[in-house]
PDB file of N, CA and C in Angstrom:
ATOM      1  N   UNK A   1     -83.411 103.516 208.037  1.00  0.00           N
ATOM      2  CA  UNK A   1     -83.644 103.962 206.668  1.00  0.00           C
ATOM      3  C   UNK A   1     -84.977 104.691 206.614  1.00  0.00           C
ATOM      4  N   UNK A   2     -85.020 106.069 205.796  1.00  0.00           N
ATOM      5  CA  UNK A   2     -86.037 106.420 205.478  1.00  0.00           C
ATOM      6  C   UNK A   2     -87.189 105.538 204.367  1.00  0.00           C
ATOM      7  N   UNK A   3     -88.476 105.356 204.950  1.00  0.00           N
ATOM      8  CA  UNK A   3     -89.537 105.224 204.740  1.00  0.00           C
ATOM      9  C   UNK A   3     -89.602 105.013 203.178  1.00  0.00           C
ATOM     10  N   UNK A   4     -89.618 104.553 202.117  1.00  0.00           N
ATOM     11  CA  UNK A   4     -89.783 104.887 200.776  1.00  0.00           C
ATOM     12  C   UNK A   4     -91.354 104.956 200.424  1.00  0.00           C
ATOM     13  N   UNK A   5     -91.904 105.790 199.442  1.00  0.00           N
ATOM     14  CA  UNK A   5     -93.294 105.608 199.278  1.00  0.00           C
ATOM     15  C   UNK A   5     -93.515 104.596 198.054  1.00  0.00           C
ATOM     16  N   UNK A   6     -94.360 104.092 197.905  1.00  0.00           N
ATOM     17  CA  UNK A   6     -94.797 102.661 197.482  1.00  0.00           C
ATOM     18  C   UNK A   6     -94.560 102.976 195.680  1.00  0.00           C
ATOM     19  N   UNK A   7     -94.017 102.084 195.189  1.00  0.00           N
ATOM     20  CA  UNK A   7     -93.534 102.095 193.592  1.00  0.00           C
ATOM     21  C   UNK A   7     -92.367 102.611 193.329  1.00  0.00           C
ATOM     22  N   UNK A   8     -91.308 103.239 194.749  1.00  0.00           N
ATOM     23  CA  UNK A   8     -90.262 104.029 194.450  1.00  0.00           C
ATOM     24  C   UNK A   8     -89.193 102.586 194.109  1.00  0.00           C
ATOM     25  N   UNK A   9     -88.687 103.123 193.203  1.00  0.00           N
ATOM     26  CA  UNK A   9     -87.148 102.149 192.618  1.00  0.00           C
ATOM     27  C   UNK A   9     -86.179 102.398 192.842  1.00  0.00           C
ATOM     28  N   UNK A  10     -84.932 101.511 193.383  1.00  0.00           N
ATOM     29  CA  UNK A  10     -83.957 101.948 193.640  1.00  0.00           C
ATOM     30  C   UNK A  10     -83.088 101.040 192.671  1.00  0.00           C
ATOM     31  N   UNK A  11     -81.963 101.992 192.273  1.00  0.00           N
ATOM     32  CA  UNK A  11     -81.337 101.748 191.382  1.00  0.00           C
ATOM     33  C   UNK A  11     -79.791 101.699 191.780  1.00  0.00           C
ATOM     34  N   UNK A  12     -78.859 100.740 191.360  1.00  0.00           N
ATOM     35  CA  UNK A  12     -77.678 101.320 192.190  1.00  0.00           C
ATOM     36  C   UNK A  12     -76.451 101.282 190.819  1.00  0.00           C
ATOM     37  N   UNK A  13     -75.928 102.098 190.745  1.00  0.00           N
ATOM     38  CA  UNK A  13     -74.487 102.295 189.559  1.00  0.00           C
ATOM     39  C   UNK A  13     -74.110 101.605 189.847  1.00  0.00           C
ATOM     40  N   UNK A  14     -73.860 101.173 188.442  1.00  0.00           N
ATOM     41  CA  UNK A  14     -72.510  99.777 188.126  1.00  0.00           C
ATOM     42  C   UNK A  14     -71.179 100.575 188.542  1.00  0.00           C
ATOM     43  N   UNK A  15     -70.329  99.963 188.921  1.00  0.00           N
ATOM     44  CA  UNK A  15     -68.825 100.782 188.757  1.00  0.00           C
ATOM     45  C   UNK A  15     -68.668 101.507 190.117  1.00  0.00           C
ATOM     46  N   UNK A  16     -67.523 102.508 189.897  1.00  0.00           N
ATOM     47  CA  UNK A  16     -67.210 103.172 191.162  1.00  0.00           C
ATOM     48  C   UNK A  16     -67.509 104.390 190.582  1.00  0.00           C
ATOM     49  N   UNK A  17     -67.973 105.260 192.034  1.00  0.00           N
ATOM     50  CA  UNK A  17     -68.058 106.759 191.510  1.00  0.00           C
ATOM     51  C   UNK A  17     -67.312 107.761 192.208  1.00  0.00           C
ATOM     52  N   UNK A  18     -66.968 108.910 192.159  1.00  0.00           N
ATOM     53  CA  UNK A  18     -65.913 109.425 192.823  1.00  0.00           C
ATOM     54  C   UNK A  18     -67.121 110.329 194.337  1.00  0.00           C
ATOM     55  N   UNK A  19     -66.604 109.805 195.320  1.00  0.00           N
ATOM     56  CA  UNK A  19     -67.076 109.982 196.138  1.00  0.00           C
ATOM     57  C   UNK A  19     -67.213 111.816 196.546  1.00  0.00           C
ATOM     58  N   UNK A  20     -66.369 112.697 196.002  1.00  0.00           N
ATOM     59  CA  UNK A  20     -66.574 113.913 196.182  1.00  0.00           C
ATOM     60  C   UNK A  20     -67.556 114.671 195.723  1.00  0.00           C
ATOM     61  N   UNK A  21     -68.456 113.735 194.751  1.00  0.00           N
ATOM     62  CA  UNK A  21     -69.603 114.913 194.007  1.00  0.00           C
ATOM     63  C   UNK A  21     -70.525 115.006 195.165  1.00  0.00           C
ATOM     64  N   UNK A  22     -71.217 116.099 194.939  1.00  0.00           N
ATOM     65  CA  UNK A  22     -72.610 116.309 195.530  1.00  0.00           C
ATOM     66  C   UNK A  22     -73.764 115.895 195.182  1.00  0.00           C
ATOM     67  N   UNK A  23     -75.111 116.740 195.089  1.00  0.00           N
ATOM     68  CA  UNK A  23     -75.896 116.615 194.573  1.00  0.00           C
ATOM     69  C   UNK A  23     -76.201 116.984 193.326  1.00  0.00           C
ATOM     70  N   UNK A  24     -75.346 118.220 192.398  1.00  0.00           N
ATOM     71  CA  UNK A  24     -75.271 118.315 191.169  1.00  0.00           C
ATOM     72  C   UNK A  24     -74.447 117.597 190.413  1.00  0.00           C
ATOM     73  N   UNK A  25     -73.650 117.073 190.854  1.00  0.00           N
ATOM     74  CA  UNK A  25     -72.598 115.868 190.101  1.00  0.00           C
ATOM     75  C   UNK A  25     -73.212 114.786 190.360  1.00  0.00           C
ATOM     76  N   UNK A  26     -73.895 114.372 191.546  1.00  0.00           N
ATOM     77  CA  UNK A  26     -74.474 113.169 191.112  1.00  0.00           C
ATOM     78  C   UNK A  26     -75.969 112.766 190.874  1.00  0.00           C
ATOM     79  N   UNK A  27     -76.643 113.886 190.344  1.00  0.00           N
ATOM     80  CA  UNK A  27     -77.963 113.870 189.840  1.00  0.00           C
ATOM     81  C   UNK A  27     -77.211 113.875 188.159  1.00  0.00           C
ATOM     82  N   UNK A  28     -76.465 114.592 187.628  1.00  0.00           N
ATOM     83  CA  UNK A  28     -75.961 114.592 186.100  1.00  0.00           C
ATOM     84  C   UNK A  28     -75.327 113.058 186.011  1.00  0.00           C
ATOM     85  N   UNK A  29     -75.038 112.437 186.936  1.00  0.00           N
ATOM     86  CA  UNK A  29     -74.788 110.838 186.846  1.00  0.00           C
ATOM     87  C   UNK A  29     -75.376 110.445 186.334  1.00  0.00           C
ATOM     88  N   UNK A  30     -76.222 110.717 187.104  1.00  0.00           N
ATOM     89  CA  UNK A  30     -77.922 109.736 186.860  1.00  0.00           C
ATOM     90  C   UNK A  30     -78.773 109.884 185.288  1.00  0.00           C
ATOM     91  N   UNK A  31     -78.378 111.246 184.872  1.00  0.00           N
ATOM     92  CA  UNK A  31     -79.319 111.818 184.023  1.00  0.00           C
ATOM     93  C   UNK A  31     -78.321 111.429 182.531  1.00  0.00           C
ATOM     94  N   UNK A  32     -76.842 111.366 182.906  1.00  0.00           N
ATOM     95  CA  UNK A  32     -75.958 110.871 181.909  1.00  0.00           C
ATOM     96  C   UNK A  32     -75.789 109.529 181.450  1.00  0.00           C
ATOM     97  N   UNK A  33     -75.482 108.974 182.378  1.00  0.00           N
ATOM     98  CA  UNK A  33     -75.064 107.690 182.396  1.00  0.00           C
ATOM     99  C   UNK A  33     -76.265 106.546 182.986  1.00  0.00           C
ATOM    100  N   UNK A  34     -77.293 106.569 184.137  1.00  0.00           N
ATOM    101  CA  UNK A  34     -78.111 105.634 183.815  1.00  0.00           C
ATOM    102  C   UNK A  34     -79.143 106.088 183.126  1.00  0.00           C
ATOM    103  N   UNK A  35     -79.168 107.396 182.215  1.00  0.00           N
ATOM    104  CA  UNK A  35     -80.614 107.817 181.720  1.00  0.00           C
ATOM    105  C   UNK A  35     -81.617 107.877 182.138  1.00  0.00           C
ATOM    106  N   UNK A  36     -81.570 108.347 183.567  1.00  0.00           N
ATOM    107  CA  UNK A  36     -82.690 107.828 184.368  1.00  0.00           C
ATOM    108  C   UNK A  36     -82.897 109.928 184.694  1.00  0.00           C
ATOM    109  N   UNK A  37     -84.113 110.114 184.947  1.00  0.00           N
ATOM    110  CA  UNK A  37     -84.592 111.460 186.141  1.00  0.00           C
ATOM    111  C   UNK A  37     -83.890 111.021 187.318  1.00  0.00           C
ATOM    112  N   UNK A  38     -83.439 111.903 187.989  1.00  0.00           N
ATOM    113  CA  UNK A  38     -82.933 112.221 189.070  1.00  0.00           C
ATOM    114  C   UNK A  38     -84.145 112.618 189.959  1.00  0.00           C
ATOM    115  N   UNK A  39     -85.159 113.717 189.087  1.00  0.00           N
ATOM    116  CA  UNK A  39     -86.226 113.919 190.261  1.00  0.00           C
ATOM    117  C   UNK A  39     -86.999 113.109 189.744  1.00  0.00           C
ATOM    118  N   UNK A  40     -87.167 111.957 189.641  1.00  0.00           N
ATOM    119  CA  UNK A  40     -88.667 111.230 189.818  1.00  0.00           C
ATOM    120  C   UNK A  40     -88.910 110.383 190.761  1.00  0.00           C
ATOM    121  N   UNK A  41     -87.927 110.726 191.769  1.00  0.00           N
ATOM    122  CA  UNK A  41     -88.593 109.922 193.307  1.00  0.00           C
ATOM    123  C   UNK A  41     -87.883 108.664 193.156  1.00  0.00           C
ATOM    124  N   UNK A  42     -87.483 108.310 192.312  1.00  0.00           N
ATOM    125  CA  UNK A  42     -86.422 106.971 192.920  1.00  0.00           C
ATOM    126  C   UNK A  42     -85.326 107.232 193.434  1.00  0.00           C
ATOM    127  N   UNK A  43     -85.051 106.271 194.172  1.00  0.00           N
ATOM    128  CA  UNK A  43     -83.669 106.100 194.737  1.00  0.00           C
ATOM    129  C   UNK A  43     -82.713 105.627 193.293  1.00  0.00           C
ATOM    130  N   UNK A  44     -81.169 106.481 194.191  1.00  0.00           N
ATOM    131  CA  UNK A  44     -79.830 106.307 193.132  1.00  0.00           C
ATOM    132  C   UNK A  44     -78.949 105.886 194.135  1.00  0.00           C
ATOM    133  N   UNK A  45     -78.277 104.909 193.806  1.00  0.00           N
ATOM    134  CA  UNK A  45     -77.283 104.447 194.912  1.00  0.00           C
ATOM    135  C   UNK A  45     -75.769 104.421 194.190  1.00  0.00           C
ATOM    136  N   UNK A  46     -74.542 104.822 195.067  1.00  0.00           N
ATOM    137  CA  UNK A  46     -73.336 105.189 194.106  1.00  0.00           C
ATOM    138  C   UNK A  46     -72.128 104.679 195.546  1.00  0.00           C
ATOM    139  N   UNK A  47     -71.438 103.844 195.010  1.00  0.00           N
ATOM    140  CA  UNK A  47     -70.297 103.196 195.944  1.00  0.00           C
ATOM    141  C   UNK A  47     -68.721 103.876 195.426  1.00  0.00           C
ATOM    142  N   UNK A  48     -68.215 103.903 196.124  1.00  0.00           N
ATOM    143  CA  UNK A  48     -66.853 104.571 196.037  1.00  0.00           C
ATOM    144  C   UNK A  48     -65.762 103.627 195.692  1.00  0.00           C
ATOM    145  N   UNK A  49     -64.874 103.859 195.568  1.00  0.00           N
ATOM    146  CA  UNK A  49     -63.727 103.341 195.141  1.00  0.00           C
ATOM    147  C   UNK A  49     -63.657 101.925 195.896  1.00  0.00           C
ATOM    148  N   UNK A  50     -63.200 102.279 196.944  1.00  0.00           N
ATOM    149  CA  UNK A  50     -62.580 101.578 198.096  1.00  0.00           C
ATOM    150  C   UNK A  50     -63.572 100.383 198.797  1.00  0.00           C
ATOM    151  N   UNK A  51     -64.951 100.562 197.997  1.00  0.00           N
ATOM    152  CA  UNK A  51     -66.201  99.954 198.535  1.00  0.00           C
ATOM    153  C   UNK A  51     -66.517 100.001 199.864  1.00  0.00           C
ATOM    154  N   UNK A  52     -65.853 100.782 200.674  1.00  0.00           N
ATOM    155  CA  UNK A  52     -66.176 101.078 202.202  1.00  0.00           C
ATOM    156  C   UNK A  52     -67.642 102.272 202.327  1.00  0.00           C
ATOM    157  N   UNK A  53     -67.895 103.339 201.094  1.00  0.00           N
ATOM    158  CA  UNK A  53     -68.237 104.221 201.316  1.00  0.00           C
ATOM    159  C   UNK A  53     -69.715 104.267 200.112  1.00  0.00           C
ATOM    160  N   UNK A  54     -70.299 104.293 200.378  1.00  0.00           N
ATOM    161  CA  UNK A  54     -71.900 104.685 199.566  1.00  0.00           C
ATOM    162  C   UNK A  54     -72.400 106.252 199.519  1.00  0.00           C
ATOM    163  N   UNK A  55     -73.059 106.709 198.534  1.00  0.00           N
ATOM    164  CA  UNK A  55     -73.828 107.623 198.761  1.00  0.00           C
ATOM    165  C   UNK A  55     -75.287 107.221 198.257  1.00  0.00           C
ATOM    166  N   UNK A  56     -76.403 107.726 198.654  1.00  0.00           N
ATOM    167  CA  UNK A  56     -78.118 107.463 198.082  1.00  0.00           C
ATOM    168  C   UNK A  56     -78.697 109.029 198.369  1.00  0.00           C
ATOM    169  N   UNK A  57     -79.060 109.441 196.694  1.00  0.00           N
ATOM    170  CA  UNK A  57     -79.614 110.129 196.484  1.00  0.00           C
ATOM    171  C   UNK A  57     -80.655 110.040 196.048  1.00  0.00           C
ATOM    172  N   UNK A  58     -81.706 110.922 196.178  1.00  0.00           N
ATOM    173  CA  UNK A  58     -83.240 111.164 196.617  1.00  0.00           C
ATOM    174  C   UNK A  58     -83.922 111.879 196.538  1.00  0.00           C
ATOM    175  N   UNK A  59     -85.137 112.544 195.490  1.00  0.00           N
ATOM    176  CA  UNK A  59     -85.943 113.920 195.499  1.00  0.00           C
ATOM    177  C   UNK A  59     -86.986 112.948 196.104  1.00  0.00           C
ATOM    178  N   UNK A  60     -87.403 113.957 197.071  1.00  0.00           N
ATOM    179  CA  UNK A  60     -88.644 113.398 198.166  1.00  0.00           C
ATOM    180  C   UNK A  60     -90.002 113.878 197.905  1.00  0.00           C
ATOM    181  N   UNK A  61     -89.539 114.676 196.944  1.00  0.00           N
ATOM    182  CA  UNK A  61     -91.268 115.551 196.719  1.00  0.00           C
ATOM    183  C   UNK A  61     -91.416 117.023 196.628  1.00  0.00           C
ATOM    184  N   UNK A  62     -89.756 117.617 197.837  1.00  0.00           N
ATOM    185  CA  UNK A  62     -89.708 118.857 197.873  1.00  0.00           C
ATOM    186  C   UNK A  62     -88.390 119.657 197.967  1.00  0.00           C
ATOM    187  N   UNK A  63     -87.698 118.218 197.865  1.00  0.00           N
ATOM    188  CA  UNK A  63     -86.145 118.568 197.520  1.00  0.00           C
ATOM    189  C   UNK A  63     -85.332 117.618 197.617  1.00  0.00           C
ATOM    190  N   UNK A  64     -84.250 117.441 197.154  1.00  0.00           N
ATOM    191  CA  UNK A  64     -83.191 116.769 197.103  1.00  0.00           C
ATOM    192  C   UNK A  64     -82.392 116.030 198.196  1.00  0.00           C
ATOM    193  N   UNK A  65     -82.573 114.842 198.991  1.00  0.00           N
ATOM    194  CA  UNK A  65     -81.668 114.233 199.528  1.00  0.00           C
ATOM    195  C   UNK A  65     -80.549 113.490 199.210  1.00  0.00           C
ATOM    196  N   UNK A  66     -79.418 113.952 200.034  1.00  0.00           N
ATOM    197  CA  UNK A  66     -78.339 113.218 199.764  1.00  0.00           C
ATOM    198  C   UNK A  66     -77.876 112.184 201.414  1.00  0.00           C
ATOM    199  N   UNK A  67     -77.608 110.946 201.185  1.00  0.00           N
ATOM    200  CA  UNK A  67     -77.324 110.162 202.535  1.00  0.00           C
ATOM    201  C   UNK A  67     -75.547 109.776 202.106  1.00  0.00           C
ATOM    202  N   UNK A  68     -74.960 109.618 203.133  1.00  0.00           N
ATOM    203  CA  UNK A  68     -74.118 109.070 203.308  1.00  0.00           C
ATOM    204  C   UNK A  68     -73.203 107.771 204.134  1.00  0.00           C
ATOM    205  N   UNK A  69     -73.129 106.853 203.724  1.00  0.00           N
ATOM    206  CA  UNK A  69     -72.373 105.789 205.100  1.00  0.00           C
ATOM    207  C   UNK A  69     -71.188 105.513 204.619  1.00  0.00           C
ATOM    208  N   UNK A  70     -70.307 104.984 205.533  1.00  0.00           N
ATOM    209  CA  UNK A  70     -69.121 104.816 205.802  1.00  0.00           C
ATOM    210  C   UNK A  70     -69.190 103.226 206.337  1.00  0.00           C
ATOM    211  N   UNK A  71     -68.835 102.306 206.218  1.00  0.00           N
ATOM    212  CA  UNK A  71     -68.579 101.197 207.236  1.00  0.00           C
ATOM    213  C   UNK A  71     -67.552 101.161 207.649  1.00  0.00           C
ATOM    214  N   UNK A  72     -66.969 100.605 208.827  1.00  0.00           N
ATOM    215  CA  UNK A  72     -66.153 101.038 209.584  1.00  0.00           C
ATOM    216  C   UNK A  72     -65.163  99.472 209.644  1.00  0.00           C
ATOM    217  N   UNK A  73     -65.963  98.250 209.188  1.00  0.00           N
ATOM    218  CA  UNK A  73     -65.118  97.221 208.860  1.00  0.00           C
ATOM    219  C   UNK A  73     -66.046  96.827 207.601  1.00  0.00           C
ATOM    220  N   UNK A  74     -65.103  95.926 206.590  1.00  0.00           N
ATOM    221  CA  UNK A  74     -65.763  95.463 205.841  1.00  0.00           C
ATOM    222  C   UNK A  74     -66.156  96.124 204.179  1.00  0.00           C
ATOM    223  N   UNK A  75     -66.935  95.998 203.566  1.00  0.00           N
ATOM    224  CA  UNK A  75     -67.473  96.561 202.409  1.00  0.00           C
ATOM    225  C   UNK A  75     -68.877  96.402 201.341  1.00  0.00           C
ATOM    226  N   UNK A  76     -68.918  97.493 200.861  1.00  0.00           N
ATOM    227  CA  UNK A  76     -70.582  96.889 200.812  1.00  0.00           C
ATOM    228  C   UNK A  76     -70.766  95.900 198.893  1.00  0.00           C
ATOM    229  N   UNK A  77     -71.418  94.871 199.161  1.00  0.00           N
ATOM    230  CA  UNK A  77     -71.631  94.202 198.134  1.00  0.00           C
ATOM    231  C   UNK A  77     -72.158  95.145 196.927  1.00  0.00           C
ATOM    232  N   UNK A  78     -71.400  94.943 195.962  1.00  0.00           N
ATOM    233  CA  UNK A  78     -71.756  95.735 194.504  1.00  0.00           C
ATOM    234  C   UNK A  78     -71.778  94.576 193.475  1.00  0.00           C
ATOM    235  N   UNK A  79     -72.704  95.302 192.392  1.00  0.00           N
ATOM    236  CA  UNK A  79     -72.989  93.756 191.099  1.00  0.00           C
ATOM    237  C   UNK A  79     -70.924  94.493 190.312  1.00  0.00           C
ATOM    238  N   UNK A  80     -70.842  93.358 189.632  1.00  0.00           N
ATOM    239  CA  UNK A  80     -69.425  93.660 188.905  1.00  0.00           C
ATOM    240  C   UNK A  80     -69.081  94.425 187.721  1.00  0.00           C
ATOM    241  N   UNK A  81     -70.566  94.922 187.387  1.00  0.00           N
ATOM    242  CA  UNK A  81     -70.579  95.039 185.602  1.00  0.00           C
ATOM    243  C   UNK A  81     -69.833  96.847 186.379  1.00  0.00           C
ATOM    244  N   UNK A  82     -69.063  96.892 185.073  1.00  0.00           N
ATOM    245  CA  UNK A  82     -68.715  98.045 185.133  1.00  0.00           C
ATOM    246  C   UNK A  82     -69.357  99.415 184.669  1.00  0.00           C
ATOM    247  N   UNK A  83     -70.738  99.286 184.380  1.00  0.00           N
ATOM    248  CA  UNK A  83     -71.652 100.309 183.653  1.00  0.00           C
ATOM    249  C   UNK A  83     -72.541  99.942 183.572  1.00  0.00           C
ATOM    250  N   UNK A  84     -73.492 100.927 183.651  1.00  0.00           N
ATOM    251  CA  UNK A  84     -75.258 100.472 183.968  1.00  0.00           C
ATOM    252  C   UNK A  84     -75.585 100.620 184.894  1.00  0.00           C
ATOM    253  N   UNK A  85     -76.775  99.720 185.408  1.00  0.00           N
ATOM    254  CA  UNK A  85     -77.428 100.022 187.108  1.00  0.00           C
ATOM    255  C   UNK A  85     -78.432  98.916 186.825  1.00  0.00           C
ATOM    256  N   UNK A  86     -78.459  98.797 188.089  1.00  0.00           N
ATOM    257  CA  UNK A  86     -79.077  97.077 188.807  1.00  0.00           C
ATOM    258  C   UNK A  86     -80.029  97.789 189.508  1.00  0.00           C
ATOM    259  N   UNK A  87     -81.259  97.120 189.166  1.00  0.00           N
ATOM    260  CA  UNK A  87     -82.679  97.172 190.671  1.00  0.00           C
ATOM    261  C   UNK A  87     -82.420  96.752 191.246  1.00  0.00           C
ATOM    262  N   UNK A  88     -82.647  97.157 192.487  1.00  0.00           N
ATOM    263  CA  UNK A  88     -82.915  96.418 193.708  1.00  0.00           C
ATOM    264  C   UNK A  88     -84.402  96.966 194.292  1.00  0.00           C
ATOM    265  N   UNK A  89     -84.869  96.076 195.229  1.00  0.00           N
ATOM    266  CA  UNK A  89     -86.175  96.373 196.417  1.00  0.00           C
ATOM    267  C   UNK A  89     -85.561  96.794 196.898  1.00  0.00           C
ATOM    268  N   UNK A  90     -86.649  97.784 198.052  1.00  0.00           N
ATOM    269  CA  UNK A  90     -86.383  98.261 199.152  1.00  0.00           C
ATOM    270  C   UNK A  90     -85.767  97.330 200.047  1.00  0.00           C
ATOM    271  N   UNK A  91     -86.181  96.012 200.109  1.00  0.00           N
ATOM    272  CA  UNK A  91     -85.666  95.057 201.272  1.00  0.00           C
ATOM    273  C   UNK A  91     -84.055  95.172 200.789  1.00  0.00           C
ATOM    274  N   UNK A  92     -84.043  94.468 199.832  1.00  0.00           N
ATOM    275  CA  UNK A  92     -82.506  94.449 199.390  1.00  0.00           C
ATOM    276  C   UNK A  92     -81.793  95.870 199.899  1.00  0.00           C
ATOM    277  N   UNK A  93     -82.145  96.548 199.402  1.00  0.00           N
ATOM    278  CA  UNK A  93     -81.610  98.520 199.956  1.00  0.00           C
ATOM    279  C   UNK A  93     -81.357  98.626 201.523  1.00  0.00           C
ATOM    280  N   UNK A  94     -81.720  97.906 202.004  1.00  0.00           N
ATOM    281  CA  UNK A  94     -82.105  97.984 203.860  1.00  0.00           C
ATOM    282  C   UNK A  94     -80.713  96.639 204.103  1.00  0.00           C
ATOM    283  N   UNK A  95     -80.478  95.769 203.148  1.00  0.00           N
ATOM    284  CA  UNK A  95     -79.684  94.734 203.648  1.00  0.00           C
ATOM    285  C   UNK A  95     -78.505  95.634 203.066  1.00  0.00           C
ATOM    286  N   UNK A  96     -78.337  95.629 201.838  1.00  0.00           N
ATOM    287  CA  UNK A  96     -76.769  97.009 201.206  1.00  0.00           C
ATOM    288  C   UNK A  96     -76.404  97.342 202.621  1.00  0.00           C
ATOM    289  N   UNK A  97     -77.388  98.367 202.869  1.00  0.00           N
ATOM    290  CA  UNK A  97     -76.645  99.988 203.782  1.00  0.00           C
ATOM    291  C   UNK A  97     -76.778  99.190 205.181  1.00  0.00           C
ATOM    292  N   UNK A  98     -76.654  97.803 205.546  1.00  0.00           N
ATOM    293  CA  UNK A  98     -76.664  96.822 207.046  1.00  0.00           C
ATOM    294  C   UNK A  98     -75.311  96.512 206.412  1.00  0.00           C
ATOM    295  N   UNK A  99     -74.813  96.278 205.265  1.00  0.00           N
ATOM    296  CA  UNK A  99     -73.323  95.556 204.736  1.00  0.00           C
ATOM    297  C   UNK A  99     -73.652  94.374 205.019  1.00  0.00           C
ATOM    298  N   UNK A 100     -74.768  93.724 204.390  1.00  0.00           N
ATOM    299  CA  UNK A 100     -75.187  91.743 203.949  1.00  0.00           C
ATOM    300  C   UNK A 100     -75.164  91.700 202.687  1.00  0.00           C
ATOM    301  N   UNK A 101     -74.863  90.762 201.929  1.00  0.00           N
ATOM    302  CA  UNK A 101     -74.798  90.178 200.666  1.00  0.00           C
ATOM    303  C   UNK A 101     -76.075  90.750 200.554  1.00  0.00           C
ATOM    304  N   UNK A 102     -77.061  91.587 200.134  1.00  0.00           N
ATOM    305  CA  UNK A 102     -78.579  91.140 199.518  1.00  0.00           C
ATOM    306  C   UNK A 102     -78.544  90.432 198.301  1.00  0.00           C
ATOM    307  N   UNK A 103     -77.573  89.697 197.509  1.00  0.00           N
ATOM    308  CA  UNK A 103     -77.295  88.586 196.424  1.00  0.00           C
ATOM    309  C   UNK A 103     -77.935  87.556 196.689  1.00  0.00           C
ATOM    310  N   UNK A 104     -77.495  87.228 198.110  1.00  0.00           N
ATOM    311  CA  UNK A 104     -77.752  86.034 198.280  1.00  0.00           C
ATOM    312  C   UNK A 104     -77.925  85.958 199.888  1.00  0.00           C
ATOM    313  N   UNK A 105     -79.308  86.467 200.223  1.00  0.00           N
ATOM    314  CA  UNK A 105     -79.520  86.447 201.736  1.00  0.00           C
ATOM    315  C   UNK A 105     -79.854  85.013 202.231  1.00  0.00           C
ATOM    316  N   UNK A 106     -79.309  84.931 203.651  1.00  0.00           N
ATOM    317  CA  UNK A 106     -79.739  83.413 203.969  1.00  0.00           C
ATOM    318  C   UNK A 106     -80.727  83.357 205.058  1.00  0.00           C
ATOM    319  N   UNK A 107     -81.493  82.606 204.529  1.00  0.00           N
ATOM    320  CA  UNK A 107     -83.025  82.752 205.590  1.00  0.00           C
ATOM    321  C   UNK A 107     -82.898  81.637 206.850  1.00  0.00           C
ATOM    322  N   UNK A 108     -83.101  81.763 208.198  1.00  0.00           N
ATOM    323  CA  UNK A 108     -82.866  81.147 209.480  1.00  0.00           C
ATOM    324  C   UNK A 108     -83.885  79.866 209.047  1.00  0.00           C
ATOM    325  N   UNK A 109     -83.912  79.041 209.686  1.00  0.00           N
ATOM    326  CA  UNK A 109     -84.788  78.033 209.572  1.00  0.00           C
ATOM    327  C   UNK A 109     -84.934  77.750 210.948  1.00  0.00           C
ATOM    328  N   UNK A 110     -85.847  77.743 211.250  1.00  0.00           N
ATOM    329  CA  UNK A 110     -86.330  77.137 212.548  1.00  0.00           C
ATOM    330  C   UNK A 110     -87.448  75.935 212.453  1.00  0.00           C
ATOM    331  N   UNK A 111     -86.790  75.230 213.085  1.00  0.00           N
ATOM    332  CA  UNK A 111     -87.320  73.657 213.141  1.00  0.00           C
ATOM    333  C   UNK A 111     -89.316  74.038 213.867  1.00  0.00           C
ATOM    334  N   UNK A 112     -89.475  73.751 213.190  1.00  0.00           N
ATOM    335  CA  UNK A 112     -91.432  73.959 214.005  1.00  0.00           C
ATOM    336  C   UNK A 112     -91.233  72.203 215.279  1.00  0.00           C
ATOM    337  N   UNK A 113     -91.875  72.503 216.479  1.00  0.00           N
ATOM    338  CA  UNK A 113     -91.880  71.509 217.336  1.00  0.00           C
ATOM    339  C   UNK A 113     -93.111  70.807 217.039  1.00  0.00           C
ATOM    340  N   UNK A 114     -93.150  69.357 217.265  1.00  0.00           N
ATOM    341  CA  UNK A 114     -94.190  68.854 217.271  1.00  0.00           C
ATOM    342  C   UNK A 114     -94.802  67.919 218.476  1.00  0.00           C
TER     343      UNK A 114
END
């Protein structure tokens, strides 16, 4: 995952979005429906139908990124509400696009020896 610079928010759409837009269909997402800027440096995160497929879009400072993944088994955890958009951290954003619950991550425990 690219680097985020410090205070950036990532936001991810409630619902499904149609996986064919680009970057002008899915910056007017953003600007429609979560009321949010498209260019103010946060992250926008948008899952597809089938929940196999994500897109994260991104103005970096000097233009517009668009990312794409695919998982190849499995699907990526989305909140249920059908409208709106959920924060997440960067950590959480890094567990999404790995395909882990970031809901409910489970932390290893290791016994300390004495």
């Amino acid at each position: 995952m690219i680097g985020l610079p410090t205070g950036t928010r990532v936001w991810l759409a409630a619902g499904v979005t149609d996986m064919r837009r680009g970057f002008d269909g899915l910056a007017a997402t953003v600007q429609a429906t979560l009321l949010e800027d498209p260019f103010s440096g946060h992250v926008f995160v948008f899952r597809g139908r089938k929940g196999d497929r994500i897109k994260v879009l991104w103005w970096s400072g000097d233009g517009m990124c668009l990312l794409a993944k695919r998982l190849e088994h499995g699907h990526f955890v989305w909140p249920s509400a059908e409208s709106g958009a959920v924060h997440l951290t960067p950590a959480q954003l890094s567990m999404l696009l790995e395909g882990i619950d970031w809901r409910r991550p489970a932390r290893t425990h290791r016994p300390t020896r004495v």
